[in-house]
N, C-alpha and C. Protein backbone atom coordinates (compact mmCIF):
# COMPACT_ATOMS: atom_id res chain seq x y z
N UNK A 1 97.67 105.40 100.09
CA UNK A 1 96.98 104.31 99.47
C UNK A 1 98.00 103.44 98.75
N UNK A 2 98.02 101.95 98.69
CA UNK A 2 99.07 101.57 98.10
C UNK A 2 98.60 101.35 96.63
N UNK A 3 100.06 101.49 96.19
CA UNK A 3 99.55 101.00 94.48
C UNK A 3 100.49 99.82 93.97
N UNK A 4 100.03 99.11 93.19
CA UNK A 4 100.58 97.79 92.49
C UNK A 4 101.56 98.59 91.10
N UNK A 5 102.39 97.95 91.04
CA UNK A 5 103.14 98.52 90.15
C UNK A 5 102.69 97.20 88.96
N UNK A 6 102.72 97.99 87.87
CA UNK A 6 102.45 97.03 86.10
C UNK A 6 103.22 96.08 85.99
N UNK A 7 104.46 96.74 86.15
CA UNK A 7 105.27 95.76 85.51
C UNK A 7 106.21 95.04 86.78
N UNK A 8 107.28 94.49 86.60
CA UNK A 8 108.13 93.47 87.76
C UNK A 8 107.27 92.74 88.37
N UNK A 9 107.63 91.81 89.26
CA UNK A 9 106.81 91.11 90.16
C UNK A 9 106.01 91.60 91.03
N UNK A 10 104.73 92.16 90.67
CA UNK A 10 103.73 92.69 91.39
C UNK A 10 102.77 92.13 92.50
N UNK A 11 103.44 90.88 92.78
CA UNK A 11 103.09 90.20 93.88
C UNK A 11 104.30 89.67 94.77
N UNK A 12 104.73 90.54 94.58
CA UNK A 12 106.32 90.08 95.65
C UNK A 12 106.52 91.85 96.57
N UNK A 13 106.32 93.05 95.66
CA UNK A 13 106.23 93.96 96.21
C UNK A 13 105.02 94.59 95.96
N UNK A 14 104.78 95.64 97.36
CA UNK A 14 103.84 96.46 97.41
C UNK A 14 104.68 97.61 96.94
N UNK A 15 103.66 98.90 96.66
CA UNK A 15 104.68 100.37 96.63
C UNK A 15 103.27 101.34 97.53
N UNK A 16 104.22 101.56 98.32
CA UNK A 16 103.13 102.58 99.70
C UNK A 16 104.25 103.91 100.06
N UNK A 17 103.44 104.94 100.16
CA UNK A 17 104.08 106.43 100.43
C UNK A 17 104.26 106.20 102.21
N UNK A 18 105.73 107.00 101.88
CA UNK A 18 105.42 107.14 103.55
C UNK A 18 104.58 107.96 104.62
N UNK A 19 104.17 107.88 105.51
CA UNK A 19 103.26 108.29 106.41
C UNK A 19 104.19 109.81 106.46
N UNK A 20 104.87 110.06 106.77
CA UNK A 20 105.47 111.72 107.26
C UNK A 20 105.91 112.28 106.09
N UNK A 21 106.90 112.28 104.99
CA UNK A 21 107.31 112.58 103.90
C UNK A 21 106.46 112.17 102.52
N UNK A 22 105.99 111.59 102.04
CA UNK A 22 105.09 111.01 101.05
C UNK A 22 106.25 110.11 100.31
N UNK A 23 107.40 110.05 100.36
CA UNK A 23 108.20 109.02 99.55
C UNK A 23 107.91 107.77 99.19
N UNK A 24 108.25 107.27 97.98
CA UNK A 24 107.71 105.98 97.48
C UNK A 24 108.59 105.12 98.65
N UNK A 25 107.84 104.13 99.16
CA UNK A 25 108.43 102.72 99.82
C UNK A 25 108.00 101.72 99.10
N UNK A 26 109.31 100.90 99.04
CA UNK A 26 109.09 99.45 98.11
C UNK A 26 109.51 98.70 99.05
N UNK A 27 108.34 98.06 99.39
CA UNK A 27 108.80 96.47 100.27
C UNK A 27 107.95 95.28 100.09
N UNK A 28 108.76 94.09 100.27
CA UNK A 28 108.29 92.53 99.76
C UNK A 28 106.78 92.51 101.01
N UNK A 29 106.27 91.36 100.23
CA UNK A 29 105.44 90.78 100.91
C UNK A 29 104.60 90.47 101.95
N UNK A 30 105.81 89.98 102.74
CA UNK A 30 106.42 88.78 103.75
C UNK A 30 106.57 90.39 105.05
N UNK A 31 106.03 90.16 106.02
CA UNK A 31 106.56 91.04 106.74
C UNK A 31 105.51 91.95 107.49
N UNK A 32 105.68 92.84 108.13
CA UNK A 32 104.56 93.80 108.68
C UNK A 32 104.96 95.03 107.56
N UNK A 33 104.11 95.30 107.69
CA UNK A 33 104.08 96.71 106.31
C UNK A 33 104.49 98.17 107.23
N UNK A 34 105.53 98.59 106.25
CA UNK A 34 106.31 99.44 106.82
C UNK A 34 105.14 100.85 106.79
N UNK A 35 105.66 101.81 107.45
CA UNK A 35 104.77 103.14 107.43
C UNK A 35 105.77 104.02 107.17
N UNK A 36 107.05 104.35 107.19
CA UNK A 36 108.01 105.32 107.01
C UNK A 36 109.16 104.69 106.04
N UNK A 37 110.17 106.51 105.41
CA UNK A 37 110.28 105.43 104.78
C UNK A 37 112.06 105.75 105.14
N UNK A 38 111.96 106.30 106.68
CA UNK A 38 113.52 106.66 107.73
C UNK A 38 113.06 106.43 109.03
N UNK A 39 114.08 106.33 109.28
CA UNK A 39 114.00 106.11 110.90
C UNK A 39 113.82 107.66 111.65
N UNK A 40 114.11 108.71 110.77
CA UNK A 40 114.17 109.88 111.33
C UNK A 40 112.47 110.66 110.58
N UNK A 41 111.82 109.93 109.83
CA UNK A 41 110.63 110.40 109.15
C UNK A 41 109.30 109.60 110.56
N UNK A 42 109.85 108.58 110.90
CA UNK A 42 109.23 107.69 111.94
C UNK A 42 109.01 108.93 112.89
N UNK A 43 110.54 109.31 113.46
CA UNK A 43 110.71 109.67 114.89
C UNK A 43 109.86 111.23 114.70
N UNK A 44 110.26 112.39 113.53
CA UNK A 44 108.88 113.12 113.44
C UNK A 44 107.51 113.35 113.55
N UNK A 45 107.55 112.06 113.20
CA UNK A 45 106.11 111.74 113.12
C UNK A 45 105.75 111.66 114.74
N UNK A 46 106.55 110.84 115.49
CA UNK A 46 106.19 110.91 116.95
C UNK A 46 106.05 111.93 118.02
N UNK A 47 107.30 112.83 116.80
CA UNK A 47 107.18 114.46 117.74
C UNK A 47 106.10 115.00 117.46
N UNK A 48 105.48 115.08 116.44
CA UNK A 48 104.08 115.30 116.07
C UNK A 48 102.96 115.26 116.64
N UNK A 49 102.87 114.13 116.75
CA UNK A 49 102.46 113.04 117.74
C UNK A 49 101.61 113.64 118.65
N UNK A 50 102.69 113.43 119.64
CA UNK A 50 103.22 114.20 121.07
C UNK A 50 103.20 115.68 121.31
N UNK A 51 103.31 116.13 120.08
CA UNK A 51 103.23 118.10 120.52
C UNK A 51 101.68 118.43 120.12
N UNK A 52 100.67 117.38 119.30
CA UNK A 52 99.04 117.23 119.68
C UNK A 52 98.56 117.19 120.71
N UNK A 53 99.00 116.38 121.27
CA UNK A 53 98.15 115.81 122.74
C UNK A 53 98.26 117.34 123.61
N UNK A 54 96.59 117.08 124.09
CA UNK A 54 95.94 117.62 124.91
C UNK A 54 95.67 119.60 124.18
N UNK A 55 95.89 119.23 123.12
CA UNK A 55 95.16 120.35 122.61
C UNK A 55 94.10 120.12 121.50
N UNK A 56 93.15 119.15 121.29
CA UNK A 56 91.76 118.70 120.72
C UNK A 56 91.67 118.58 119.48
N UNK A 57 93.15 118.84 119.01
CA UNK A 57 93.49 118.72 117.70
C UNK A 57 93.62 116.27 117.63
N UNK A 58 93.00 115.97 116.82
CA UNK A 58 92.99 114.19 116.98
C UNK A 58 94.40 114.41 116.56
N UNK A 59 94.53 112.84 116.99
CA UNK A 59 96.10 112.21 117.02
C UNK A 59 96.50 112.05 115.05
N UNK A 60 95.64 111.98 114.26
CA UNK A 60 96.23 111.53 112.82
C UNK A 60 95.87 112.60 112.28
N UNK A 61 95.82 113.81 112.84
CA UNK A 61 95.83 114.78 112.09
C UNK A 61 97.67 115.11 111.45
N UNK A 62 97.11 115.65 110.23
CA UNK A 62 98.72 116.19 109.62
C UNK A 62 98.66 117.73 110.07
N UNK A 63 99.48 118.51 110.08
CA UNK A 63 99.76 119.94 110.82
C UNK A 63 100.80 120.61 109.65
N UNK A 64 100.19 120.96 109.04
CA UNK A 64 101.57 121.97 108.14
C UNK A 64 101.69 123.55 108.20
N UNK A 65 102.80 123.55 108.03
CA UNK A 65 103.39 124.99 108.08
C UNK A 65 102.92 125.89 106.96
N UNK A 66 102.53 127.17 107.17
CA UNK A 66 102.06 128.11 105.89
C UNK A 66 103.22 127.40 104.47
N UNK A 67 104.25 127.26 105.33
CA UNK A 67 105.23 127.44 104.21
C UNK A 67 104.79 125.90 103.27
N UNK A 68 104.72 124.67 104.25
CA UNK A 68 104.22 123.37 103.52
C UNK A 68 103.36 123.27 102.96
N UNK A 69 102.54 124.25 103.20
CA UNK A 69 100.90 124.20 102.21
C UNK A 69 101.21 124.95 101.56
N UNK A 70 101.92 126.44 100.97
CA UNK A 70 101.91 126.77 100.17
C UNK A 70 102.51 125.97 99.18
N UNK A 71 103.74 125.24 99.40
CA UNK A 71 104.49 124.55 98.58
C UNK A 71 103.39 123.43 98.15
N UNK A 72 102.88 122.95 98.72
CA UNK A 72 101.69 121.45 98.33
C UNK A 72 100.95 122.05 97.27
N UNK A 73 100.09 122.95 97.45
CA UNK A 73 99.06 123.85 96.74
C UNK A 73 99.86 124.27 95.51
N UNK A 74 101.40 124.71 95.14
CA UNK A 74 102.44 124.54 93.96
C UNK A 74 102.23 123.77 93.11
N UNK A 75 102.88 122.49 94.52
CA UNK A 75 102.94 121.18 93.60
C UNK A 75 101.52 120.53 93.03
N UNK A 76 100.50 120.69 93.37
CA UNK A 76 99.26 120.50 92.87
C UNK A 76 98.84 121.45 91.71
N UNK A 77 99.14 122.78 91.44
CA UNK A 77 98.97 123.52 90.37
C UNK A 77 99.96 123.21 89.33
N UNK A 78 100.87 122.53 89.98
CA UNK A 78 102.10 122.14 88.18
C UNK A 78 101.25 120.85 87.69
N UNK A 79 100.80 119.88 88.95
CA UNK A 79 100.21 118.94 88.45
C UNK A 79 99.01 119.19 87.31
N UNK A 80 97.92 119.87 87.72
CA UNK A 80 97.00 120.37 86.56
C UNK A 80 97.24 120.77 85.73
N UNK A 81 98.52 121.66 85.80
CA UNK A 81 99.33 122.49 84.28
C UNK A 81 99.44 121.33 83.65
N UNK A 82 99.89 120.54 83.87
CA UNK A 82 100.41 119.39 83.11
C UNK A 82 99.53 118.51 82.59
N UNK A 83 98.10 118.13 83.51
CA UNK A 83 97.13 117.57 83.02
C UNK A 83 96.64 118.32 82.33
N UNK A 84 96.17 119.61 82.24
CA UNK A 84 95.65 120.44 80.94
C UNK A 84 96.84 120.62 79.75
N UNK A 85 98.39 120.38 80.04
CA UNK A 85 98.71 120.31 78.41
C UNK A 85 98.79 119.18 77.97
N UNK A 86 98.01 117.95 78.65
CA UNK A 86 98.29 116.27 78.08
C UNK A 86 96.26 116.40 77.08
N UNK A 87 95.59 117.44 78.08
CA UNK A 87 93.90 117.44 77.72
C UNK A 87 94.45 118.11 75.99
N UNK A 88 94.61 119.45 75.83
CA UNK A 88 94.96 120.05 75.33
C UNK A 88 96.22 119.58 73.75
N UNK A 89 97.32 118.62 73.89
CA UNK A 89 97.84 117.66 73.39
C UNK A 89 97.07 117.08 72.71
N UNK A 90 96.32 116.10 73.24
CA UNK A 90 95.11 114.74 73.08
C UNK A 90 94.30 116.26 71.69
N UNK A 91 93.38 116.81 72.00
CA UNK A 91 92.84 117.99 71.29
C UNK A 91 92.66 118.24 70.09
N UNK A 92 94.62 118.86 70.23
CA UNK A 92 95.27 119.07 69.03
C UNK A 92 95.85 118.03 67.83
N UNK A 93 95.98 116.77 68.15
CA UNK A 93 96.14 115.44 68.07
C UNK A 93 97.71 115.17 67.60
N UNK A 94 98.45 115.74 69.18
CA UNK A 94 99.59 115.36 69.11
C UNK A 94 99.92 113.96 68.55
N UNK A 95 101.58 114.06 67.99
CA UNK A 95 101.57 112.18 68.16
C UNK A 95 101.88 111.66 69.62
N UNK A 96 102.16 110.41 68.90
CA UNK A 96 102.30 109.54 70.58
C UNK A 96 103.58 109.72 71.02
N UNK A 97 104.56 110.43 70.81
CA UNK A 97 105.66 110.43 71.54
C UNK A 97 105.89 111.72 72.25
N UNK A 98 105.39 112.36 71.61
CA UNK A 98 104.91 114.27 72.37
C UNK A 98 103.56 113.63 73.58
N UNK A 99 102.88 112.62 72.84
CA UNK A 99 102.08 112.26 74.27
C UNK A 99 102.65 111.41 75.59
N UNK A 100 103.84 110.69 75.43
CA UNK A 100 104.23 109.82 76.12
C UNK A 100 105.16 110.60 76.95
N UNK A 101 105.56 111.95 75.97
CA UNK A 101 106.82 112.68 76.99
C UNK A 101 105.65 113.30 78.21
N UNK A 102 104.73 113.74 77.60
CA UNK A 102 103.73 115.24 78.38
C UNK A 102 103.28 114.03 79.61
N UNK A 103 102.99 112.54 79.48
CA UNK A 103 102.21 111.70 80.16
C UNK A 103 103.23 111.27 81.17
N UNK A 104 104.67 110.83 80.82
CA UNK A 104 105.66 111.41 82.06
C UNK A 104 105.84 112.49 82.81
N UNK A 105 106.03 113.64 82.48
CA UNK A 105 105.81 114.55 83.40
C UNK A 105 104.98 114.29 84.49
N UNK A 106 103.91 114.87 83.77
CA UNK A 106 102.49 114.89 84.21
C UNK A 106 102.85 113.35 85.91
N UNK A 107 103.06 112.08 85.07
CA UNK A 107 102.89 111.16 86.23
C UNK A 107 103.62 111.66 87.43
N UNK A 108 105.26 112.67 87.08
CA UNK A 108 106.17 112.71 88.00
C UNK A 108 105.91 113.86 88.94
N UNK A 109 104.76 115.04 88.06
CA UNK A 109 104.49 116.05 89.36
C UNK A 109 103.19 115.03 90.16
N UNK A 110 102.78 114.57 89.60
CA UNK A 110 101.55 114.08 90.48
C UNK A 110 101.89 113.03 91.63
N UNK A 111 103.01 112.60 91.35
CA UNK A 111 104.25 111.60 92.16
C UNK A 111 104.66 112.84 93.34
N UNK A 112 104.87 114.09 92.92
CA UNK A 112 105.76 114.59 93.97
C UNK A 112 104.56 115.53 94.60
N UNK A 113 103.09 115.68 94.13
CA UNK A 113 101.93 116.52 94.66
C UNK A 113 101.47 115.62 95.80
N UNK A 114 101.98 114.42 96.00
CA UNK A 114 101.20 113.44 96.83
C UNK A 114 101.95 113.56 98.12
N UNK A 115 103.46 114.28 98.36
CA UNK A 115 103.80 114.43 99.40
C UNK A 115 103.27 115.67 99.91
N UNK A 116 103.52 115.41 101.26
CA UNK A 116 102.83 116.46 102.03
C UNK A 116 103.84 117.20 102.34
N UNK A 117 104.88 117.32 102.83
CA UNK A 117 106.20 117.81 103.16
C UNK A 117 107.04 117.93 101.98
């Protein structure tokens, strides 16, 4: 999903994850909107692709390895750790700079829970 960034010129760039890796892509305007965010995250994606067909699995399905979902399902449990010590923070009535550190975190696992790989 793309998101608008607050601050800089938020109408000059978009910010969109890439389709195979989840990495932030920053690109202008002007242009066809990128989907990857390598030439070698592209070409995966095609092997992907291609090693679907003709087994009834659809073409935009994602396919992960025990090992990639366990790691996703990780990165999604640090994310909640973190949203329950920002709930928990708020509560106790941290100040705002114990809230601003916990509210970074928190943004940067939820930044890295969004990749799939």
């Amino acid at each position: 999903m793309p998101h608008t960034p607050r601050s800089g010129n938020a109408a000059a760039q978009r910010q969109l994850s890439c389709l195979w890796c989840g990495r932030e892509i920053v690109e202008s305007e002007s242009g066809r909107r990128r989907r990857y965010c390598r030439q070698s995250c592209r070409q995966r994606a095609y092997e992907n692709r291609n090693s679907l067909k003709g087994t009834g699995i659809p073409d935009d399905s994602v396919v992960l390895s025990a090992q990639e979902a366990a790691d996703l399902a990780d990165r999604w449990f640090a994310a909640r750790c973190a949203a329950e010590d920002v709930a928990i923070a708020i509560e106790e009535g941290a100040d705002t700079g114990e809230l601003m550190a916990l509210s970074k975190t928190l943004l940067e696992l939820t930044r890295e829970a969004e990749r799939l790989r």
